[in-house]
PDB file of N, CA and C in Angstrom:
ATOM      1  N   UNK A   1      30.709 -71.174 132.013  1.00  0.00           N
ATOM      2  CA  UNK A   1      30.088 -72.344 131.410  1.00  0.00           C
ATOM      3  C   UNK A   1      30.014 -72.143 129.906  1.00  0.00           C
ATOM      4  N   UNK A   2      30.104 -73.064 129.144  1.00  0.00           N
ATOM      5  CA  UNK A   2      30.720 -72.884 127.669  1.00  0.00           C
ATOM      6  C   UNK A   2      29.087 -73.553 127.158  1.00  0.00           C
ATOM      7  N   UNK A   3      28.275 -72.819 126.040  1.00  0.00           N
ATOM      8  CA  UNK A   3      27.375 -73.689 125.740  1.00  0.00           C
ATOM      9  C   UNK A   3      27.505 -74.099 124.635  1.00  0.00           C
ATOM     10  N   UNK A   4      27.178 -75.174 123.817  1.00  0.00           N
ATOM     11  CA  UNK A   4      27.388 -75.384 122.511  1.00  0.00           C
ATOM     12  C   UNK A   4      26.228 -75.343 121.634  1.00  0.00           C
ATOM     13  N   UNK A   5      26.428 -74.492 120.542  1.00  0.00           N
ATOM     14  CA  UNK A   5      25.355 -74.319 119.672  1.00  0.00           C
ATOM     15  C   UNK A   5      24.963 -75.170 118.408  1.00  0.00           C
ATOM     16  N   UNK A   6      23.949 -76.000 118.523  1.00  0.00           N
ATOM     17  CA  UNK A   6      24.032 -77.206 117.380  1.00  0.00           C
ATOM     18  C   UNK A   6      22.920 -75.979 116.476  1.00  0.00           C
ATOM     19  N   UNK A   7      23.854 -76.143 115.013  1.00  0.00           N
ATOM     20  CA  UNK A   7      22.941 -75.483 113.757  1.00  0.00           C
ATOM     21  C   UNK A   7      22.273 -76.334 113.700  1.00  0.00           C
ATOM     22  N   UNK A   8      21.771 -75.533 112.029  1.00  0.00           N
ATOM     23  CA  UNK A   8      20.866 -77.051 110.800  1.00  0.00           C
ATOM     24  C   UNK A   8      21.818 -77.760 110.671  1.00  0.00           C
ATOM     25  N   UNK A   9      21.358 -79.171 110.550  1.00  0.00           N
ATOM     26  CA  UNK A   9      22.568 -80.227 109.818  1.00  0.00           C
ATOM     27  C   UNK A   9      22.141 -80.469 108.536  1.00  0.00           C
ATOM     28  N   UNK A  10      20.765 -79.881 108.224  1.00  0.00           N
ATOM     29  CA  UNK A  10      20.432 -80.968 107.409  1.00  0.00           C
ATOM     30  C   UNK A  10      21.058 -80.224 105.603  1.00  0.00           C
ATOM     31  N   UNK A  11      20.865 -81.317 104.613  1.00  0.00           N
ATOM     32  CA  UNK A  11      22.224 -80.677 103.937  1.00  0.00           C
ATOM     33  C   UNK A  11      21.269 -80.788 102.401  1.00  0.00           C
ATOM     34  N   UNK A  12      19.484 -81.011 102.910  1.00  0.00           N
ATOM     35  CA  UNK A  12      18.604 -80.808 101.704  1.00  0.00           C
ATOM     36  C   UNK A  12      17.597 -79.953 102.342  1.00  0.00           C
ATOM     37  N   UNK A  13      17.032 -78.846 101.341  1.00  0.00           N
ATOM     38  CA  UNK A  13      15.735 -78.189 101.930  1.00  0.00           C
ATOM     39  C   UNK A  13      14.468 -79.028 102.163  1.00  0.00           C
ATOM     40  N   UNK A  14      13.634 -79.071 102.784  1.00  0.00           N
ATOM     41  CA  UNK A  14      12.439 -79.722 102.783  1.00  0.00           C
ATOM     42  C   UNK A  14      11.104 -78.610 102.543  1.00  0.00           C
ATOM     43  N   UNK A  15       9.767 -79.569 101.978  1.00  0.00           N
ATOM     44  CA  UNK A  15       9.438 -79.090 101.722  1.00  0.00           C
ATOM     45  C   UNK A  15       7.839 -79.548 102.263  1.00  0.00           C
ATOM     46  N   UNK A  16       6.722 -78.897 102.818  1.00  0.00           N
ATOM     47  CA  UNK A  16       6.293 -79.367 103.546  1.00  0.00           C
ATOM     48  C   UNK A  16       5.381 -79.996 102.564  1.00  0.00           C
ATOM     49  N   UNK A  17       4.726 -81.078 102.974  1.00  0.00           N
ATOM     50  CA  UNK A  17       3.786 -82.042 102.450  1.00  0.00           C
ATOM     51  C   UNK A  17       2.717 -82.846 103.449  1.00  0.00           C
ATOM     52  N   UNK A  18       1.504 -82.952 102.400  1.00  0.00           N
ATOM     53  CA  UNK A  18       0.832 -83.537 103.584  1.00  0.00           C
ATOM     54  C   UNK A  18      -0.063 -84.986 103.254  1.00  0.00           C
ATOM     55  N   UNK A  19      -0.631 -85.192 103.605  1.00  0.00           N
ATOM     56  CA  UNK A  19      -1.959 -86.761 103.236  1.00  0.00           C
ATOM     57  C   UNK A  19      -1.209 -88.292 103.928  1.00  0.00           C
ATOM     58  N   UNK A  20      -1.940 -89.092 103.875  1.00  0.00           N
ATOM     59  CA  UNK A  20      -1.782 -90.211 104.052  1.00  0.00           C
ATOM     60  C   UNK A  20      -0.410 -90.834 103.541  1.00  0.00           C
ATOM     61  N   UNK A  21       0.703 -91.365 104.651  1.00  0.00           N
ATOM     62  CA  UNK A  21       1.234 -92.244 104.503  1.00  0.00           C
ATOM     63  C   UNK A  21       1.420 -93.565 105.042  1.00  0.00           C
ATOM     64  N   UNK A  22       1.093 -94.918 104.369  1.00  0.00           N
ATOM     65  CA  UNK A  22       1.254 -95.964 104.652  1.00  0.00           C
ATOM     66  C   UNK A  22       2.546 -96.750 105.120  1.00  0.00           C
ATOM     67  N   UNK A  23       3.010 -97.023 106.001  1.00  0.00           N
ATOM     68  CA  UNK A  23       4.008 -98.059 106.495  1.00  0.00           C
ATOM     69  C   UNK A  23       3.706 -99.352 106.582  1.00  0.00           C
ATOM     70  N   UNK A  24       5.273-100.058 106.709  1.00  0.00           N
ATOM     71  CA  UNK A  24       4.812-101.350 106.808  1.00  0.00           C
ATOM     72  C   UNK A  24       6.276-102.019 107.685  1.00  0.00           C
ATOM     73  N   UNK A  25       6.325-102.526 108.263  1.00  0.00           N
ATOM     74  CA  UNK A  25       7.652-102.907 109.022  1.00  0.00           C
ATOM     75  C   UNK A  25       8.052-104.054 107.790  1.00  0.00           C
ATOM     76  N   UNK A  26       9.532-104.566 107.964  1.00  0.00           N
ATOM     77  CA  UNK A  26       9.932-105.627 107.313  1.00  0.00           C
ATOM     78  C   UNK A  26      10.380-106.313 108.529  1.00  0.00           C
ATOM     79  N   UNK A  27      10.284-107.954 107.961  1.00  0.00           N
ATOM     80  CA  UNK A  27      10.932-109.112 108.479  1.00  0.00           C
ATOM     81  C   UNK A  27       9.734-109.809 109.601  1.00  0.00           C
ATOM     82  N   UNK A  28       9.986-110.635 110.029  1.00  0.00           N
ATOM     83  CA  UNK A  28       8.977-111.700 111.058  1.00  0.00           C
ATOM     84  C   UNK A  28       8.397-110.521 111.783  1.00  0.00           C
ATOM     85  N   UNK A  29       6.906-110.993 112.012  1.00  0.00           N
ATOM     86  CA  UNK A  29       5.717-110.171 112.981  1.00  0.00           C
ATOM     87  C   UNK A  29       5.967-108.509 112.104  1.00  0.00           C
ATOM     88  N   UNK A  30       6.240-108.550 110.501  1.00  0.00           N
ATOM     89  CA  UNK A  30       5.651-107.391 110.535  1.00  0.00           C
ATOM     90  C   UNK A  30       4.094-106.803 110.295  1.00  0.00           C
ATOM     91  N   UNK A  31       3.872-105.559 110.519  1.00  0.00           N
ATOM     92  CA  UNK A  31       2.568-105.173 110.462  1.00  0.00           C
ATOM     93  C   UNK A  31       2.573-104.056 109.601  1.00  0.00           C
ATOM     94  N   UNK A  32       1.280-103.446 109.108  1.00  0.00           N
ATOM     95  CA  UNK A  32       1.372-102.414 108.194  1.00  0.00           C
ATOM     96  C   UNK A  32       0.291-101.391 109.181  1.00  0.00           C
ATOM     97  N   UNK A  33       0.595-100.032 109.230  1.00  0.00           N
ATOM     98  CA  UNK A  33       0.060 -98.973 109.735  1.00  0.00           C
ATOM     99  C   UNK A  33      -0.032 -97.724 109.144  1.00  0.00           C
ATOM    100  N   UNK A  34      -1.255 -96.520 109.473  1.00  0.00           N
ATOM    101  CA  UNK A  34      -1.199 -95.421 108.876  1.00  0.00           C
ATOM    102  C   UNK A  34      -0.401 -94.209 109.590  1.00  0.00           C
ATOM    103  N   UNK A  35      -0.009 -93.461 108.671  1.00  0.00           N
ATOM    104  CA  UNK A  35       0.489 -92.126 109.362  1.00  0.00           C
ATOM    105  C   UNK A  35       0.011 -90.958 108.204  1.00  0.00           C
ATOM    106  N   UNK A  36       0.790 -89.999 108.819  1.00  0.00           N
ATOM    107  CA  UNK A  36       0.185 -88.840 107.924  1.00  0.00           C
ATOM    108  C   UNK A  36       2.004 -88.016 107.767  1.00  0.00           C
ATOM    109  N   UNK A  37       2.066 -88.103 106.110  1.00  0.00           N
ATOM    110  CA  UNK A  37       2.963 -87.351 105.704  1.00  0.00           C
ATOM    111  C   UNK A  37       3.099 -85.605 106.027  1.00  0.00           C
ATOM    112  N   UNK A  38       4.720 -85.238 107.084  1.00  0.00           N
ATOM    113  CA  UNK A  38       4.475 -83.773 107.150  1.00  0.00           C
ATOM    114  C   UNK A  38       5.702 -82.922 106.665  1.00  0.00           C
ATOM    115  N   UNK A  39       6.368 -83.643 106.187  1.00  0.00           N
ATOM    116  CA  UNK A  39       7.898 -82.766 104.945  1.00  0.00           C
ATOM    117  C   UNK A  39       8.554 -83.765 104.264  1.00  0.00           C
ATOM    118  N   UNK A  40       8.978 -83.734 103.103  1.00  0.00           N
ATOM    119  CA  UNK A  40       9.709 -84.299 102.372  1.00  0.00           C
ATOM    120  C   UNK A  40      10.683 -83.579 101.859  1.00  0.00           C
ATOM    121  N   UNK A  41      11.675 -84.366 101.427  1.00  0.00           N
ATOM    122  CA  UNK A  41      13.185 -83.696 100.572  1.00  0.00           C
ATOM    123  C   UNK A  41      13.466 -85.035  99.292  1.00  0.00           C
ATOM    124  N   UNK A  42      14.259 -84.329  99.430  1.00  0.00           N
ATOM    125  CA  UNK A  42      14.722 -84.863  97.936  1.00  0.00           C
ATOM    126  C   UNK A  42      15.524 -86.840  98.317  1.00  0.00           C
ATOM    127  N   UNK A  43      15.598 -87.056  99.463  1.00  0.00           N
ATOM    128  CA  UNK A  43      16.291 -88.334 100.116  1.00  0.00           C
ATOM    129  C   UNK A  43      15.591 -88.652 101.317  1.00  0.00           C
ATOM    130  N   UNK A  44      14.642 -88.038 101.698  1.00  0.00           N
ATOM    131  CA  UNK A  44      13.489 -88.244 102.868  1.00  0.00           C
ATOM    132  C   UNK A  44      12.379 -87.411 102.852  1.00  0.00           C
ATOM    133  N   UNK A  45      11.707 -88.150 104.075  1.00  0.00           N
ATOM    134  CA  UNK A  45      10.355 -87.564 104.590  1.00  0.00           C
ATOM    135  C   UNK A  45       9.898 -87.469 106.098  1.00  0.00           C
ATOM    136  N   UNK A  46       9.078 -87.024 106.190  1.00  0.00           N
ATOM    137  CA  UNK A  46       8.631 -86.964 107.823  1.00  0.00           C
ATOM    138  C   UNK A  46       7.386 -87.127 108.191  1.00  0.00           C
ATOM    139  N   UNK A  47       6.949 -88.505 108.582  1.00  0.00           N
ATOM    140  CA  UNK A  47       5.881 -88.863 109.697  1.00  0.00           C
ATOM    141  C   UNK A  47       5.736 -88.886 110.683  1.00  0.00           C
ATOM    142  N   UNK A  48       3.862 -88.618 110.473  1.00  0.00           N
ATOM    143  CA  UNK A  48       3.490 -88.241 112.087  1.00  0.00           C
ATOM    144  C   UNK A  48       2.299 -89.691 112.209  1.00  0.00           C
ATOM    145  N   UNK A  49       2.592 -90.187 113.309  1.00  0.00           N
ATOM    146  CA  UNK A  49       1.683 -91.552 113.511  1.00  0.00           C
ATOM    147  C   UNK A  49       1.524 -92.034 114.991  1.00  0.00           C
ATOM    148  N   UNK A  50       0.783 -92.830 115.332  1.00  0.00           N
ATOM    149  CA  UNK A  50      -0.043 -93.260 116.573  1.00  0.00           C
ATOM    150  C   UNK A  50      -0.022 -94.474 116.766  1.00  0.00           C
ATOM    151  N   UNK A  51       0.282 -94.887 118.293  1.00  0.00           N
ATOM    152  CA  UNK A  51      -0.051 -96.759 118.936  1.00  0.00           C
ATOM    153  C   UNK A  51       1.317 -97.131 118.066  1.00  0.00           C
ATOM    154  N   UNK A  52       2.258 -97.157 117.582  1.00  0.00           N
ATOM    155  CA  UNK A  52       3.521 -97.815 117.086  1.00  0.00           C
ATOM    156  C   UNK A  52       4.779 -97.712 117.390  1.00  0.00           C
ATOM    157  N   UNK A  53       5.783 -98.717 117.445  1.00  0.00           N
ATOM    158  CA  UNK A  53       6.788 -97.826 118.230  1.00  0.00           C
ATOM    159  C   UNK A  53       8.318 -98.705 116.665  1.00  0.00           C
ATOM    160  N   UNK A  54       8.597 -97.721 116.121  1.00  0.00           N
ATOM    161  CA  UNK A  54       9.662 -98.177 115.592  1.00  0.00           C
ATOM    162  C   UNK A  54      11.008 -97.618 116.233  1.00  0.00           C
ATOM    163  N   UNK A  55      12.184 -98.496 115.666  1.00  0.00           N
ATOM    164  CA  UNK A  55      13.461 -97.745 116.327  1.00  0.00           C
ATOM    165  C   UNK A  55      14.020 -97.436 115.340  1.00  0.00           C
ATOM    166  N   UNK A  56      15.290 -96.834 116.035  1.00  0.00           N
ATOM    167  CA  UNK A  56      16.162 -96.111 114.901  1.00  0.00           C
ATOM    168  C   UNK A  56      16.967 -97.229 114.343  1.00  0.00           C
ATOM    169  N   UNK A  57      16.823 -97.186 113.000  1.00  0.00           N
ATOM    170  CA  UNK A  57      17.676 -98.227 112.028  1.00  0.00           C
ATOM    171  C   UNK A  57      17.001 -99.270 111.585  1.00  0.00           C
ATOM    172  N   UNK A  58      15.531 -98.862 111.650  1.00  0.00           N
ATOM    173  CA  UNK A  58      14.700-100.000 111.587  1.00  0.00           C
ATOM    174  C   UNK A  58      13.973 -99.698 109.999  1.00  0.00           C
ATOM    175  N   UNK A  59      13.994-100.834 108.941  1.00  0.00           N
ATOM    176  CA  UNK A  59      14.053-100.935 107.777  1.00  0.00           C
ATOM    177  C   UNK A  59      12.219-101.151 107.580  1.00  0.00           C
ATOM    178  N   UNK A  60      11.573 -99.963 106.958  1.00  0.00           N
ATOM    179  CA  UNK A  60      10.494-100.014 106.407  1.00  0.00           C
ATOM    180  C   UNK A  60       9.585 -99.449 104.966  1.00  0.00           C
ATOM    181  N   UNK A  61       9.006-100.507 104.717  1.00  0.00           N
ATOM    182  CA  UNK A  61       8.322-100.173 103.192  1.00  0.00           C
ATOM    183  C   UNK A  61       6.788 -98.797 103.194  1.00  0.00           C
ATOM    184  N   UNK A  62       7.185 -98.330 102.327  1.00  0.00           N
ATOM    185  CA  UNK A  62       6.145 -96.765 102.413  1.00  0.00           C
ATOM    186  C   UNK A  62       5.188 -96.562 101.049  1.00  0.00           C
ATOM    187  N   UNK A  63       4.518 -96.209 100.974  1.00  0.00           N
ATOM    188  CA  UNK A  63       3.541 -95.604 100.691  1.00  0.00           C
ATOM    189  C   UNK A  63       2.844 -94.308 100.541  1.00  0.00           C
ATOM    190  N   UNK A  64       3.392 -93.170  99.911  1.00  0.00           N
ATOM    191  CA  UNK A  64       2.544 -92.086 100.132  1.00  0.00           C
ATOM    192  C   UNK A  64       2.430 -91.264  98.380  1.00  0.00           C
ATOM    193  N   UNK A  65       1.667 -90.105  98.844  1.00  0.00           N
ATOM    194  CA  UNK A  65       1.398 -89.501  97.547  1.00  0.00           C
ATOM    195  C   UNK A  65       2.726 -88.526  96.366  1.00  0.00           C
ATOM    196  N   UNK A  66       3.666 -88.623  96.848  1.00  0.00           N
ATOM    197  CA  UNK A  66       5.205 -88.683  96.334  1.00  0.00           C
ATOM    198  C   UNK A  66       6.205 -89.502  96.084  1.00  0.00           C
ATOM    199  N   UNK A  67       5.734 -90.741  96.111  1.00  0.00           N
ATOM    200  CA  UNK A  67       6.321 -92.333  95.365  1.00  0.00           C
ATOM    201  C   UNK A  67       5.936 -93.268  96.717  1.00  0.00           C
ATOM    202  N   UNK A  68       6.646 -94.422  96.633  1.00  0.00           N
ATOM    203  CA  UNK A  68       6.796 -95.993  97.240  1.00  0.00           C
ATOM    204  C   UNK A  68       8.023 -96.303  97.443  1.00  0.00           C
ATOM    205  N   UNK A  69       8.576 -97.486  98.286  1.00  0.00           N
ATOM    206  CA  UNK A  69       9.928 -97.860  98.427  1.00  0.00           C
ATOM    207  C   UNK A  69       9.730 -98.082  99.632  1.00  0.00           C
ATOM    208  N   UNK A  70      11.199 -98.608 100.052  1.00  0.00           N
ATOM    209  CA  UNK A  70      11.576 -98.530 101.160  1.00  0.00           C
ATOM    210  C   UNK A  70      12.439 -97.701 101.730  1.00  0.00           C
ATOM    211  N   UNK A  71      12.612 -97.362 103.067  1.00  0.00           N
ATOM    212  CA  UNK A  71      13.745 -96.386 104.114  1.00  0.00           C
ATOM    213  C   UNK A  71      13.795 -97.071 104.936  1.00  0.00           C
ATOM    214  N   UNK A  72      14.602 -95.901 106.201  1.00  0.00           N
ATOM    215  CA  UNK A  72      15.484 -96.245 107.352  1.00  0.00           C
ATOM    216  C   UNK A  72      15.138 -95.759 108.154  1.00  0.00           C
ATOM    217  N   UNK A  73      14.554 -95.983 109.541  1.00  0.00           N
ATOM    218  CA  UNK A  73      14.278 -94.990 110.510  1.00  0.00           C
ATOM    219  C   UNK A  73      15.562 -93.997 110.617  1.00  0.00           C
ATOM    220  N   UNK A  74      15.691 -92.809 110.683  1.00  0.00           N
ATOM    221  CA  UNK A  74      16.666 -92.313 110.854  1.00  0.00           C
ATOM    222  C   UNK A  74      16.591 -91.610 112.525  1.00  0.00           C
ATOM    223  N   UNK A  75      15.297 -90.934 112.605  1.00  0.00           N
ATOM    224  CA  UNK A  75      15.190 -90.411 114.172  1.00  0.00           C
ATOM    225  C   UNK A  75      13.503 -90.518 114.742  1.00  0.00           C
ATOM    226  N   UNK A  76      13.166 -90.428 115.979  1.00  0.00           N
ATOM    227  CA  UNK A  76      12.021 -90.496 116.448  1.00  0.00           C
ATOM    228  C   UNK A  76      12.213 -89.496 117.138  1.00  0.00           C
ATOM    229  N   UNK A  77      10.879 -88.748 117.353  1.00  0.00           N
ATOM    230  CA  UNK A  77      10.192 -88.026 118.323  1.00  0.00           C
ATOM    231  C   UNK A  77       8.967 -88.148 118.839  1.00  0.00           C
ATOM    232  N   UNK A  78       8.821 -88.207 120.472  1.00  0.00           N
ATOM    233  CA  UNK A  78       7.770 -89.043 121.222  1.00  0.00           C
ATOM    234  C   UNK A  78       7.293 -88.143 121.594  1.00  0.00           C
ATOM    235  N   UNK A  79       5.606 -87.837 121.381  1.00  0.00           N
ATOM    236  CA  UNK A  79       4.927 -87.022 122.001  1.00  0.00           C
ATOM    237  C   UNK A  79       4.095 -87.489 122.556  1.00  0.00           C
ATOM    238  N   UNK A  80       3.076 -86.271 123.365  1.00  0.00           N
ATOM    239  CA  UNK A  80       1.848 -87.269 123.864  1.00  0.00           C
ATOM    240  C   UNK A  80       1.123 -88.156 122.935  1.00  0.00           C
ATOM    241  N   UNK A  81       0.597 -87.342 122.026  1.00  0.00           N
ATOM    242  CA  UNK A  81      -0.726 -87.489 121.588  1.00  0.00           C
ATOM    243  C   UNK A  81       0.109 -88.598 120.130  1.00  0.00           C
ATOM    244  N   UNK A  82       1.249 -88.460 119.605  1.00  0.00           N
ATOM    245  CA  UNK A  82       1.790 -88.899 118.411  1.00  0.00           C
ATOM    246  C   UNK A  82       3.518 -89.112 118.516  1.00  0.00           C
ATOM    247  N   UNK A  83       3.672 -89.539 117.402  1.00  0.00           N
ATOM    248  CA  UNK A  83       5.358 -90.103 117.416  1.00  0.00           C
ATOM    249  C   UNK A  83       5.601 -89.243 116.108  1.00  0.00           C
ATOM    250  N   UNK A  84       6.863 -88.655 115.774  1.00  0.00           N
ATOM    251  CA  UNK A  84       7.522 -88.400 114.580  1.00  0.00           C
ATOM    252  C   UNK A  84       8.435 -89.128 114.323  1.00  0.00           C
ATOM    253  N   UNK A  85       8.701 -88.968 113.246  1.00  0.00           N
ATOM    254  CA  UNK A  85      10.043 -90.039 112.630  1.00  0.00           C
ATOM    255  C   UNK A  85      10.618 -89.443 111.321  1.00  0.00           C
ATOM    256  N   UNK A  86      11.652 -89.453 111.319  1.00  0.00           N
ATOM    257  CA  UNK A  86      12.578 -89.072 109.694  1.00  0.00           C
ATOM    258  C   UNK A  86      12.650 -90.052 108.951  1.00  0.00           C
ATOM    259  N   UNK A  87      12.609 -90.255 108.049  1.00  0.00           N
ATOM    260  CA  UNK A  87      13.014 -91.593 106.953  1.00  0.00           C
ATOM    261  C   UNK A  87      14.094 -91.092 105.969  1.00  0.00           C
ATOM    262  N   UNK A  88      14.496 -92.118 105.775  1.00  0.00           N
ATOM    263  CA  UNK A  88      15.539 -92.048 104.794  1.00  0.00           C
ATOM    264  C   UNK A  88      15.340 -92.756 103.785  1.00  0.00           C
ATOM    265  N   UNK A  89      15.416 -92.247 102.361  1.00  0.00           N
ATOM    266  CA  UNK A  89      14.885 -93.623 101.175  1.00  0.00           C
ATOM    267  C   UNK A  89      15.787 -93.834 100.966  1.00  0.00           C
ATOM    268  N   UNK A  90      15.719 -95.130 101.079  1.00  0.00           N
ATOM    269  CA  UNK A  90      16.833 -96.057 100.211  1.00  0.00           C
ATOM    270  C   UNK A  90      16.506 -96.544  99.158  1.00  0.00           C
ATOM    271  N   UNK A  91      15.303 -97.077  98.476  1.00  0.00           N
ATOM    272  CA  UNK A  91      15.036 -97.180  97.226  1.00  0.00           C
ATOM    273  C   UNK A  91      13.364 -96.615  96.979  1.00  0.00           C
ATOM    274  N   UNK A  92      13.491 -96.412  95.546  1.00  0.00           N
ATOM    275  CA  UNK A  92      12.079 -96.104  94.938  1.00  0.00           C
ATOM    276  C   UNK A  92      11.651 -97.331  93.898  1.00  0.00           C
TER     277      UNK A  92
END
C-alpha cells in the first residue's frame, strides 16, 4: 500500500495573533459576526468563531487589530465547540 505524504503548502510564514475579529458576509441577507483572530501572514489570517456557517469562496468584509478589507473563504474547519477558517485578503 503506497501512502502519500502531503507537506506544508503554505508558501508564507504565519505568525500567531490574537483579539477580536469582526466579520461581515457580503451581498443579500448579509449579517455581521464576532470571531477571535488566531494567525496571520502577510496575504491572510485565521479565525476561530461560533453559530455561523460560511463556505468556501465566500466573499467577506473584516475587521481586526492588523488592518480592514475584504477576503475569501479559503478553507473551514468544523469543530465541536467552534469553526476555523483561512482568509485570504484581497484588499486593504
Amino acid at each position: 500500500m503506497k501512502t502519500t505524504n502531503i507537506g506544508e503548502q503554505r508558501r508564507e510564514d504565519r505568525q500567531p495573533a490574537e483579539g477580536e475579529v469582526q466579520l461581515s458576509t457580503e451581498g443579500p441577507g448579509s449579517f455581521v459576526f464576532q470571531g477571535r483572530l488566531i494567525d496571520s501572514s502577510k496575504s491572510g489570517f485565521r479565525a476561530s468563531y461560533q453559530g455561523v456557517s460560511l463556505a468556501t469562496g465566500q466573499r467577506v468584509r473584516f475587521r481586526h487589530s492588523l488592518g480592514e478589507g475584504r477576503a475569501l473563504v479559503m478553507w473551514n474547519r468544523i469543530l465541536k465547540q467552534h469553526t476555523e477558517s483561512g482568509f485570504l485578503i484581497l484588499d486593504k
